[in-house]
N, C-alpha and C. Protein backbone atom coordinates (compact mmCIF):
# COMPACT_ATOMS: atom_id res chain seq x y z
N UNK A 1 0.85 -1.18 0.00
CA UNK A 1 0.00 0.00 0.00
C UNK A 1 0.89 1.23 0.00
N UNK A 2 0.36 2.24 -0.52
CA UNK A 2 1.23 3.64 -1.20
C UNK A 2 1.17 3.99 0.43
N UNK A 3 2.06 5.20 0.77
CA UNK A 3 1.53 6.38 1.63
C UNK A 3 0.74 7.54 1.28
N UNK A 4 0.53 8.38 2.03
CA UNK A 4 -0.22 9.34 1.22
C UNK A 4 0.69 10.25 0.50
N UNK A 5 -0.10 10.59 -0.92
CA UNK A 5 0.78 11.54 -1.50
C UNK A 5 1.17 13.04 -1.13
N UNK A 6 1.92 13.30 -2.23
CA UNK A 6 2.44 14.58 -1.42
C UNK A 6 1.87 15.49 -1.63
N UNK A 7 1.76 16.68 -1.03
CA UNK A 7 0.85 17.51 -1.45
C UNK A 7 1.54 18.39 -2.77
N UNK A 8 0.59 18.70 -3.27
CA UNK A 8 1.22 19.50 -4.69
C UNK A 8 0.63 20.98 -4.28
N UNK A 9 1.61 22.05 -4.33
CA UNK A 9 1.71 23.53 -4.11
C UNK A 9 1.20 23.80 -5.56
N UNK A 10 1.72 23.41 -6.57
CA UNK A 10 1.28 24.41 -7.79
C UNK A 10 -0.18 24.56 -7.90
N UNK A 11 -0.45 23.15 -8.17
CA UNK A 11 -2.51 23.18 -8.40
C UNK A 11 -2.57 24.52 -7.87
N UNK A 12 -2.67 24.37 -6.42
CA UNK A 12 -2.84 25.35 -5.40
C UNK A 12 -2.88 27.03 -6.38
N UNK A 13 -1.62 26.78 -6.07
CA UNK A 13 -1.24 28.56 -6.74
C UNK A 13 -1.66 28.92 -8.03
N UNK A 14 -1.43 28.37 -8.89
CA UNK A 14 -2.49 28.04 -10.36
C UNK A 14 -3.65 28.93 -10.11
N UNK A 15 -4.63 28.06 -8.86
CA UNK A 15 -5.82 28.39 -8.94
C UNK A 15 -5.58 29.92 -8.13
N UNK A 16 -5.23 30.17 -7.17
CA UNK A 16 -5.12 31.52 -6.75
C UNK A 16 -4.45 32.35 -7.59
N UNK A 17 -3.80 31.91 -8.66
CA UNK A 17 -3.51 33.24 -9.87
C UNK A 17 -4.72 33.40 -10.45
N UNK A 18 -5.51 32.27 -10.74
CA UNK A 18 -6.75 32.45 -12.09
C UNK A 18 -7.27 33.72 -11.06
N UNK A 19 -7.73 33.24 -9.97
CA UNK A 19 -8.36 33.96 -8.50
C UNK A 19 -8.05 35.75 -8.96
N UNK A 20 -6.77 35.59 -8.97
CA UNK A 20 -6.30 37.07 -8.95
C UNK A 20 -6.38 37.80 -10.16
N UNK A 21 -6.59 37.30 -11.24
CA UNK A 21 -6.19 37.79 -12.49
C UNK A 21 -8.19 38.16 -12.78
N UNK A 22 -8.64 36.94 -11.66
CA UNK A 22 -10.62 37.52 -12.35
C UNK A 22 -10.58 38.60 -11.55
N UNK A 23 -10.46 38.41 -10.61
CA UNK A 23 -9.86 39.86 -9.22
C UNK A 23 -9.65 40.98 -10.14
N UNK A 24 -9.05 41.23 -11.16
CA UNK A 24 -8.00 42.07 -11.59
C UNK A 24 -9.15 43.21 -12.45
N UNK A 25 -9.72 41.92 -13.20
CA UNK A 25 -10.55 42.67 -14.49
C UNK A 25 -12.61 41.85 -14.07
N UNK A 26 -12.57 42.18 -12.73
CA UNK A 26 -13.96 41.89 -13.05
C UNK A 26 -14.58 43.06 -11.53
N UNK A 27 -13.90 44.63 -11.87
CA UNK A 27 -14.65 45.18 -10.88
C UNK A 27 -16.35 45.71 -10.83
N UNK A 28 -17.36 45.65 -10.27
CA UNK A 28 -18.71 45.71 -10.23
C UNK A 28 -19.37 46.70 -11.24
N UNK A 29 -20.25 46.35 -11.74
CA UNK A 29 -21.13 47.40 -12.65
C UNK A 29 -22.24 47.31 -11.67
N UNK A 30 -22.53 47.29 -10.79
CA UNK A 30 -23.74 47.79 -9.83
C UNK A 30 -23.62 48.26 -8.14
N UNK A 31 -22.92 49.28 -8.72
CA UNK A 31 -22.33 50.27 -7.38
C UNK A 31 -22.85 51.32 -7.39
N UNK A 32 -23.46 52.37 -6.49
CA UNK A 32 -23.97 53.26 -6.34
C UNK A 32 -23.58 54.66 -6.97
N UNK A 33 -24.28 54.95 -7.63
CA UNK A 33 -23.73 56.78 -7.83
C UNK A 33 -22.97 57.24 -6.66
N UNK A 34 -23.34 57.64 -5.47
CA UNK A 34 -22.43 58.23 -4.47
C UNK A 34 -21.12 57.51 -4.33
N UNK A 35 -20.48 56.25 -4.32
CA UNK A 35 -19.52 55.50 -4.33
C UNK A 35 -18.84 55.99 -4.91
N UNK A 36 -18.66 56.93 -6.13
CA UNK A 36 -18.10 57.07 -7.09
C UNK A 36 -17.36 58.41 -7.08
N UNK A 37 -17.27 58.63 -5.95
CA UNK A 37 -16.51 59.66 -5.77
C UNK A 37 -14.80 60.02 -5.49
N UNK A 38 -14.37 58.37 -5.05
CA UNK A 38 -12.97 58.23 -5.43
C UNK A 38 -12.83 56.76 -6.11
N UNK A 39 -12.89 56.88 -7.22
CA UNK A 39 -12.35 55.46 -8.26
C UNK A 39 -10.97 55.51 -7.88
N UNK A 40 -10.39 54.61 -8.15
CA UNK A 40 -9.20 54.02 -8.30
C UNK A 40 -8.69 54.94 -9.45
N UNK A 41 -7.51 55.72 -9.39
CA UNK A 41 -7.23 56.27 -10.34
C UNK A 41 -6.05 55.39 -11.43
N UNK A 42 -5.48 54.62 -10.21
CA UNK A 42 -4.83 54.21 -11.59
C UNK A 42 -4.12 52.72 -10.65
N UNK A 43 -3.01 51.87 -11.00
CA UNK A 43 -2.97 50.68 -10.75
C UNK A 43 -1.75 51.10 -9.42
N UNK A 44 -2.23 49.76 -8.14
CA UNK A 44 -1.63 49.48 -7.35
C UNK A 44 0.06 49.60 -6.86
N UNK A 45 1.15 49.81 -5.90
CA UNK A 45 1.95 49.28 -6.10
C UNK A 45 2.44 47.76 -5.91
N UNK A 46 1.79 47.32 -6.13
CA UNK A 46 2.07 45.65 -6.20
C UNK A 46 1.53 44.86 -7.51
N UNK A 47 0.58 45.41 -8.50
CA UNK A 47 -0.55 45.36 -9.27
C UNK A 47 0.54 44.88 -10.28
N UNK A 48 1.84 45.80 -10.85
CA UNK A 48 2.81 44.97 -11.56
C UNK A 48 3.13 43.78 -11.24
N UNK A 49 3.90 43.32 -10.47
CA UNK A 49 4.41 42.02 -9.88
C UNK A 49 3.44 41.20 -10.04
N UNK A 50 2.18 41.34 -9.07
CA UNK A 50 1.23 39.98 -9.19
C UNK A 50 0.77 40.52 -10.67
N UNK A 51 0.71 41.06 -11.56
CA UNK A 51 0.49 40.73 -12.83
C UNK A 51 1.37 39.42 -13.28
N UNK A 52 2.49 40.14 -13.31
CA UNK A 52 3.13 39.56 -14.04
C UNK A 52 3.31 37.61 -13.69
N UNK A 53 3.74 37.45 -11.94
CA UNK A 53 3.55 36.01 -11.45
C UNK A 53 1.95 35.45 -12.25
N UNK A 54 1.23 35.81 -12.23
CA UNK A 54 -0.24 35.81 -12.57
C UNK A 54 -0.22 35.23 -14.04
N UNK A 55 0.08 35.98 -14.68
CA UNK A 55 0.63 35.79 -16.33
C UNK A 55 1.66 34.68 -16.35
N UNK A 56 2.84 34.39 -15.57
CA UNK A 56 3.72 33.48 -15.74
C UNK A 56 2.75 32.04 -15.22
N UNK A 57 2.22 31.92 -14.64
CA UNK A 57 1.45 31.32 -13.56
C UNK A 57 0.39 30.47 -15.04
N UNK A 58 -0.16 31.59 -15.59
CA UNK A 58 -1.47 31.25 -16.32
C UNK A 58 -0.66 30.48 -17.34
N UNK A 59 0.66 30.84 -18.32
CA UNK A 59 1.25 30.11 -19.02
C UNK A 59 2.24 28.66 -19.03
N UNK A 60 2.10 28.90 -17.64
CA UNK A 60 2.80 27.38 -17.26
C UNK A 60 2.07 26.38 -16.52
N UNK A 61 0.83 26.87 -15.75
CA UNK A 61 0.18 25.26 -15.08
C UNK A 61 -1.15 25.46 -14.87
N UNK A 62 -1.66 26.21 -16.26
CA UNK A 62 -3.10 26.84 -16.04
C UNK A 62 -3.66 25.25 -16.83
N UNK A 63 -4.43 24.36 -16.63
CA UNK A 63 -5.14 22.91 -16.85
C UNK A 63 -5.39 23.32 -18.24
N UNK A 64 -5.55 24.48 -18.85
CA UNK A 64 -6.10 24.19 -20.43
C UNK A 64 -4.93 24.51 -21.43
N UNK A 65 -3.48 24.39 -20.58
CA UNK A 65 -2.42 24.47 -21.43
C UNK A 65 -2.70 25.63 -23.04
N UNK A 66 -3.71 26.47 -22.56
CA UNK A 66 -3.71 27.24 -23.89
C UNK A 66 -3.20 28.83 -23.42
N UNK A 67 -1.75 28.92 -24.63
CA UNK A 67 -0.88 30.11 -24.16
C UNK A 67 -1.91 31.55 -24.10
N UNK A 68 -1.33 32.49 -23.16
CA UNK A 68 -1.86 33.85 -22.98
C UNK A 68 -1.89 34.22 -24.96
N UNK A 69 -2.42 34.69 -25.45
CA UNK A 69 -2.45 35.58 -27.06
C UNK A 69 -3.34 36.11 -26.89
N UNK A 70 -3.15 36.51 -28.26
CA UNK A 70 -4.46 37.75 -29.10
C UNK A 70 -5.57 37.30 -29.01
N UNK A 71 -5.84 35.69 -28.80
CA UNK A 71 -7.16 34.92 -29.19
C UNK A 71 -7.87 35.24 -27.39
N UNK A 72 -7.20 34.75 -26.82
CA UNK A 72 -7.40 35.46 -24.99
C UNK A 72 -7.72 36.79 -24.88
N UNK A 73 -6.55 37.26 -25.16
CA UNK A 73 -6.85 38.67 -24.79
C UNK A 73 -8.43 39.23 -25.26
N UNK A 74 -8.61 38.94 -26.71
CA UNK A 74 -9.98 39.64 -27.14
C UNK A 74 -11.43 39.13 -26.62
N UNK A 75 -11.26 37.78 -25.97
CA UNK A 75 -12.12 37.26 -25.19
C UNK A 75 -11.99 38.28 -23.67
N UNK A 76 -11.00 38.20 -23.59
CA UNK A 76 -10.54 38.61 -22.19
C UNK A 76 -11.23 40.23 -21.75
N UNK A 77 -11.07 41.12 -22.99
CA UNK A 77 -11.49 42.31 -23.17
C UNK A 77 -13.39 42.31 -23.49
N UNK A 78 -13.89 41.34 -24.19
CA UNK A 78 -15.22 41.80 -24.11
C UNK A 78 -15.67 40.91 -23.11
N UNK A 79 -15.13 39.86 -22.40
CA UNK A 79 -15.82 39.68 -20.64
C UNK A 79 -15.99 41.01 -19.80
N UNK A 80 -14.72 41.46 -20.20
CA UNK A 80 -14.58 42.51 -19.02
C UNK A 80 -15.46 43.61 -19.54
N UNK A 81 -15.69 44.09 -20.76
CA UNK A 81 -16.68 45.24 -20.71
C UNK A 81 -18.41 44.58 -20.28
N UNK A 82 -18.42 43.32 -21.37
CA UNK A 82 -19.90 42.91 -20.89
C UNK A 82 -19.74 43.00 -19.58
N UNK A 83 -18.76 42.74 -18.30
CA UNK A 83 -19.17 42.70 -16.84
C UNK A 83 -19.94 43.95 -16.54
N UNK A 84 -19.28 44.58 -17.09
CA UNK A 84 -19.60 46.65 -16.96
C UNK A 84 -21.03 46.77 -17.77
N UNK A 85 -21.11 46.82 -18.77
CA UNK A 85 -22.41 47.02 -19.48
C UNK A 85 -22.67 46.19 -20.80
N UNK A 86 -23.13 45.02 -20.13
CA UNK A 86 -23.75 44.18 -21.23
C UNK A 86 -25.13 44.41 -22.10
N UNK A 87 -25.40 45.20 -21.06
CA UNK A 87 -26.91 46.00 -21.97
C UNK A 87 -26.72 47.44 -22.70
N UNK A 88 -25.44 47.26 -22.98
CA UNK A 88 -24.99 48.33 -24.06
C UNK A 88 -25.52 50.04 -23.59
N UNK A 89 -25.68 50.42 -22.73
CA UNK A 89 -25.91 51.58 -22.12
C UNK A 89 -25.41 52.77 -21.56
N UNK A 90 -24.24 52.43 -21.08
CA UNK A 90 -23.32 53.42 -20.67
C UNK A 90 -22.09 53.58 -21.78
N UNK A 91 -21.27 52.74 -22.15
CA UNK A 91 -20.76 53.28 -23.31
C UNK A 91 -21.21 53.64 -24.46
N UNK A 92 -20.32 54.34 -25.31
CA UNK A 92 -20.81 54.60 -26.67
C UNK A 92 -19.65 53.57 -26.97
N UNK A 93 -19.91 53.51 -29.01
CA UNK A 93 -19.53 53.15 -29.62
C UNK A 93 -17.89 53.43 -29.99
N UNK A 94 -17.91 55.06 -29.83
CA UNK A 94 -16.58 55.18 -29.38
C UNK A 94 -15.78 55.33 -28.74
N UNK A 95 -16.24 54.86 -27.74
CA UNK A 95 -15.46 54.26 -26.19
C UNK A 95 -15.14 52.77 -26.88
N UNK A 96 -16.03 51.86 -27.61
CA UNK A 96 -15.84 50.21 -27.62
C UNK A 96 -14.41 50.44 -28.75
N UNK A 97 -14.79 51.39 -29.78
CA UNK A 97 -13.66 51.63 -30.65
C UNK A 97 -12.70 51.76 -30.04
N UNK A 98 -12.28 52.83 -29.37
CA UNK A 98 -11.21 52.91 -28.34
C UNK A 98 -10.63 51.64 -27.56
N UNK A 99 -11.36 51.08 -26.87
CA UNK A 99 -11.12 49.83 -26.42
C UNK A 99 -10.82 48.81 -26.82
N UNK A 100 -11.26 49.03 -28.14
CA UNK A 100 -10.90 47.52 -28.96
C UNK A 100 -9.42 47.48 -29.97
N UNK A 101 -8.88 48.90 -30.10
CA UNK A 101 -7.82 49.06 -30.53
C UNK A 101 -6.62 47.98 -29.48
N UNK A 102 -7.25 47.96 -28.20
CA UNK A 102 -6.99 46.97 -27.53
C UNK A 102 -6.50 45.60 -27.80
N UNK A 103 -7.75 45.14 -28.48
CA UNK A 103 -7.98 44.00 -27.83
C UNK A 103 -7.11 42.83 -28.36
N UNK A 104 -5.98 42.79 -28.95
CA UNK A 104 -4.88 42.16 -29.46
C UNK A 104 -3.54 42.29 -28.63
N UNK A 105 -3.98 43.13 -27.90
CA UNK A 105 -2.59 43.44 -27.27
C UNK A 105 -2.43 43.10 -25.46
N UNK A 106 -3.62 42.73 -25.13
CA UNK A 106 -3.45 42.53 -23.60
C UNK A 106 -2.56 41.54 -22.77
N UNK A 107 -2.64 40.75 -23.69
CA UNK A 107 -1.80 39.51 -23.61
C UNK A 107 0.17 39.88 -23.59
N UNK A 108 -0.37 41.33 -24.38
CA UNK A 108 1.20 41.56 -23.91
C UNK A 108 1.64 42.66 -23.32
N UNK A 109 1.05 43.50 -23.20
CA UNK A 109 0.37 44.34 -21.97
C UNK A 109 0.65 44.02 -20.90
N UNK A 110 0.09 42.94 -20.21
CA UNK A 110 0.48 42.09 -19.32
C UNK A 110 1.57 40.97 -18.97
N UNK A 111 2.22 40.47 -20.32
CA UNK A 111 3.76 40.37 -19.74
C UNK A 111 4.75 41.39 -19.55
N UNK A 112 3.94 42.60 -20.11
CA UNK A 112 5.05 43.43 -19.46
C UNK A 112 4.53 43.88 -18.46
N UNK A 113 3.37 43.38 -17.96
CA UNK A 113 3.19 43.96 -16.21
C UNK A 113 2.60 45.71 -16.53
N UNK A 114 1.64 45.70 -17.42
CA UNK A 114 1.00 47.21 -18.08
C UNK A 114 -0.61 46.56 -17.75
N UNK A 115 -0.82 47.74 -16.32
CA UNK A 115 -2.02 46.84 -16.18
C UNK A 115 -2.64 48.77 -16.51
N UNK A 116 -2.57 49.22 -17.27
CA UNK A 116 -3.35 50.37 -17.25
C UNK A 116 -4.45 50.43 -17.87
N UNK A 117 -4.68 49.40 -18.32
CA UNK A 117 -5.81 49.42 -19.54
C UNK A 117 -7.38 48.95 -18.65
N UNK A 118 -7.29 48.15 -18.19
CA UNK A 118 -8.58 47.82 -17.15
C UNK A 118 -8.80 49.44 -16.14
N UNK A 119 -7.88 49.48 -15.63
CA UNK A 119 -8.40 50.87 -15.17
C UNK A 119 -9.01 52.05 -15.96
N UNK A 120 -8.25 52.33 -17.03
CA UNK A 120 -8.52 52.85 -18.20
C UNK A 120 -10.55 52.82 -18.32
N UNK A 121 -10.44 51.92 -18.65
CA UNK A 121 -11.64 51.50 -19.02
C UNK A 121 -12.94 51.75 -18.11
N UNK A 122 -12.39 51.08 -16.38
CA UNK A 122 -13.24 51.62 -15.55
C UNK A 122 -13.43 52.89 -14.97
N UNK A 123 -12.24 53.82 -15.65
CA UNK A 123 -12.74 55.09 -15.49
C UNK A 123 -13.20 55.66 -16.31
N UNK A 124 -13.29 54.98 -17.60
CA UNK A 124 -14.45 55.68 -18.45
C UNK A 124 -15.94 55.26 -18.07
N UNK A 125 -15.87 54.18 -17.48
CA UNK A 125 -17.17 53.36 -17.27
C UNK A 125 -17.92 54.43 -16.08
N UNK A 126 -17.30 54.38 -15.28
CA UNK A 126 -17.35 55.53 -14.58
C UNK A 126 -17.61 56.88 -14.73
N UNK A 127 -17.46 57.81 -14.91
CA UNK A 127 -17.45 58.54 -16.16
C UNK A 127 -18.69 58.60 -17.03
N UNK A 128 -18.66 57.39 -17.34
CA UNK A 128 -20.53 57.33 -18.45
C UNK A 128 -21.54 57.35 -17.53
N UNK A 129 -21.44 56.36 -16.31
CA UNK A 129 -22.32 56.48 -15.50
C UNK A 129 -22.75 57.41 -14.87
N UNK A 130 -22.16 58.21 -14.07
CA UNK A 130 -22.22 59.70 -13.66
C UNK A 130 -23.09 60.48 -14.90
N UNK A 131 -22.46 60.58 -16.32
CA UNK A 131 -23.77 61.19 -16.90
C UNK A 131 -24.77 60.39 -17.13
N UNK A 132 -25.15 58.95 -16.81
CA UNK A 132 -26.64 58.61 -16.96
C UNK A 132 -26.77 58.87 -15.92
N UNK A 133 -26.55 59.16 -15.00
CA UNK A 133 -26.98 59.41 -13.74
C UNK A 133 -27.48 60.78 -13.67
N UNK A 134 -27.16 61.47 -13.91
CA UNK A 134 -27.39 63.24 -14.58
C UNK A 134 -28.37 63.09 -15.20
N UNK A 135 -28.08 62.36 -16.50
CA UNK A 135 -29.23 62.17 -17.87
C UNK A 135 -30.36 61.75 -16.84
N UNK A 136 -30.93 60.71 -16.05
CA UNK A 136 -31.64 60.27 -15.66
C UNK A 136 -32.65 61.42 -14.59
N UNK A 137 -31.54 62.27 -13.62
CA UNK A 137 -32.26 63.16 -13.06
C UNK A 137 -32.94 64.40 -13.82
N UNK A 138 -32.29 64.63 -14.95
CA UNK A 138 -32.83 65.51 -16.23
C UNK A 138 -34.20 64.93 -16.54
N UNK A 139 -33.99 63.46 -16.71
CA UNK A 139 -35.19 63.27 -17.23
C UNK A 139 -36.15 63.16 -16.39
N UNK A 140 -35.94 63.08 -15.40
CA UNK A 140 -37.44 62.95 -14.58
C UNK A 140 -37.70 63.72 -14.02
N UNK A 141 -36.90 65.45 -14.12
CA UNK A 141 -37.43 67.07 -13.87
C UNK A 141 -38.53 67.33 -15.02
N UNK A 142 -38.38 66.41 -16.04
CA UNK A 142 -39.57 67.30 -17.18
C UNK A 142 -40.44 66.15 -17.18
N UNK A 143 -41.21 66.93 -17.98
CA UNK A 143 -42.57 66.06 -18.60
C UNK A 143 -42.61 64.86 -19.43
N UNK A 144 -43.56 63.89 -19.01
CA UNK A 144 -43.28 63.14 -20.08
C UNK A 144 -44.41 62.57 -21.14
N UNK A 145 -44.01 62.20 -22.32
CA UNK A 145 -44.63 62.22 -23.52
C UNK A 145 -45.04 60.44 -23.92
N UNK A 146 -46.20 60.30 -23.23
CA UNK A 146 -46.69 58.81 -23.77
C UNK A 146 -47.52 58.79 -24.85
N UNK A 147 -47.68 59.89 -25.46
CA UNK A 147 -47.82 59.55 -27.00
C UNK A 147 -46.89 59.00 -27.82
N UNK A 148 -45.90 59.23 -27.64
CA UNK A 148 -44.33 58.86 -28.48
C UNK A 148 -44.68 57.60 -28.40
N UNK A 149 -44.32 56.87 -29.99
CA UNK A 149 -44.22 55.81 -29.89
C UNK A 149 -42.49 54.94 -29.68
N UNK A 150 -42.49 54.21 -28.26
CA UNK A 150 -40.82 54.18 -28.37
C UNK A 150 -41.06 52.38 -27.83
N UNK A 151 -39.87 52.12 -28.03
CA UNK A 151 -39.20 50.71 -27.89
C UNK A 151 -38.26 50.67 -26.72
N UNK A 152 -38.29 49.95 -25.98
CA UNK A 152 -36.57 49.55 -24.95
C UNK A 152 -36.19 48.37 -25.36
N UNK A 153 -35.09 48.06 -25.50
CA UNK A 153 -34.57 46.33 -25.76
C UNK A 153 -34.25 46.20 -24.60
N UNK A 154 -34.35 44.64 -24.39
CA UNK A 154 -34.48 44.14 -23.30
C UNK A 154 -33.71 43.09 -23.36
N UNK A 155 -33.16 42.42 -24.76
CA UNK A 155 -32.21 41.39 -24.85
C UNK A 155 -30.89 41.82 -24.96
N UNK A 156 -29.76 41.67 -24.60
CA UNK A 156 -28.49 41.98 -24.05
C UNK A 156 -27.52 41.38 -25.80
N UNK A 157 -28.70 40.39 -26.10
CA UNK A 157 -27.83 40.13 -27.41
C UNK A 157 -27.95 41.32 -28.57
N UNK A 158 -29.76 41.64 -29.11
CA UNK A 158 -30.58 42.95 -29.44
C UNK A 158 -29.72 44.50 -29.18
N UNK A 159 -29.13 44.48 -27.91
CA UNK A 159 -28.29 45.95 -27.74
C UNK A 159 -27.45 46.45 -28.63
N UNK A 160 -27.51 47.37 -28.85
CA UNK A 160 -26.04 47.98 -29.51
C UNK A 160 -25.41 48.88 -28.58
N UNK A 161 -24.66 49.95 -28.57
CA UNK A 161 -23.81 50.65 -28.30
C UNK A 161 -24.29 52.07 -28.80
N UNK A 162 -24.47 53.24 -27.92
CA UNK A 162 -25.20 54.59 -28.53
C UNK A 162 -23.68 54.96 -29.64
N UNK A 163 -24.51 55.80 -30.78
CA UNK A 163 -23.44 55.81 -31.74
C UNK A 163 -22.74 57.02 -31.05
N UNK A 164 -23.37 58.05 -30.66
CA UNK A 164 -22.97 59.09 -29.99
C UNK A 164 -23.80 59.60 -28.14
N UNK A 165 -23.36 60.61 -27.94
CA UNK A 165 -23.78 61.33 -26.46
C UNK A 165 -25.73 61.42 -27.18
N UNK A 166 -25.45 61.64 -27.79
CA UNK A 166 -26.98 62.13 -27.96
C UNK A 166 -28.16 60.88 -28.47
N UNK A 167 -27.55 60.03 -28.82
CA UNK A 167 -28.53 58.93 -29.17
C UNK A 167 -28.28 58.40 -27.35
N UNK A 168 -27.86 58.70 -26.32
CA UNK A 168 -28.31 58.18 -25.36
C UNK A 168 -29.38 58.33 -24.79
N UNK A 169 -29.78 59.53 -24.84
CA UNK A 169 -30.88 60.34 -24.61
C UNK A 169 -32.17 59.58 -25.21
């Protein structure tokens, strides 16, 4: 009969990188207007380092043996906005443009330990919200018009992205 085996540290740490890296890029889209008065302006001093272990971590004993790339990263980038606004509402279109100039490059972004881009992002997210938050108190100082004939989408697939500030409205 065997003894018991040994314990294995990597599994372990593996999983507390995946841990840290969803940590990294999955901060809340349902936080209060008042909250929002000191965002995170920009990345940690430690936020390099555990990037980077994080990234070394994901390419050497992550179970689906599939390397960090471009094919990740662009997955990686529209998780993280759908977390923020999957019902296409707070960004515009050229915020996603902006962002998506991205989305080939995170993968290396992050071996070099360049975590500016998730912040980036949540301070625009931020940012949009504050004016629907405005837009919203605007709108419910005036009158409103139930003759108009109007539509809301309600399917998250159905959404688009306002082309501009004014198709938010």
């Amino acid at each position: 009969m065997q003894g018991p085996s040994k314990f294995s540290f990597r599994p372990w740490l593996a999983i507390l990188a995946a841990a840290v890296v969803v940590g990294l890029f999955s901060f809340r889209s349902d936080i209060v207007a008042d909250d929002l008065a000191e965002p995170p302006q920009s990345p940690g001093p430690n936020d390099a380092r555990v990037t980077f272990i994080v990234t070394q971590l994901i390419n050497e004993d992550h179970m689906s043996k599939h390397p960090l790339n471009d094919e990740i990263s662009e997955r990686a980038l529209q998780q993280y906005l759908d977390r923020f606004d999957e019902m296409r509402r707070y960004f515009t279109q050229q915020d996603i443009d902006e962002f998506n100039a991205f989305r080939h490059e995170i993968d290396d972004l992050l071996k070099a330990k360049d975590v500016q881009l998730p912040y980036t992002i949540y301070r625009r997210f931020l940012q949009r919200l504050q004016e629907r938050v405005k837009l919203v108190d605007e709108l419910l100082e005036g009158k409103f018009d139930f003759d108009q004939d109007e539509e809301i989408v309600i399917s998250a697939k159905a959404a688009k992205y306002a082309a501009s500030e004014q198709e938010t409205r």
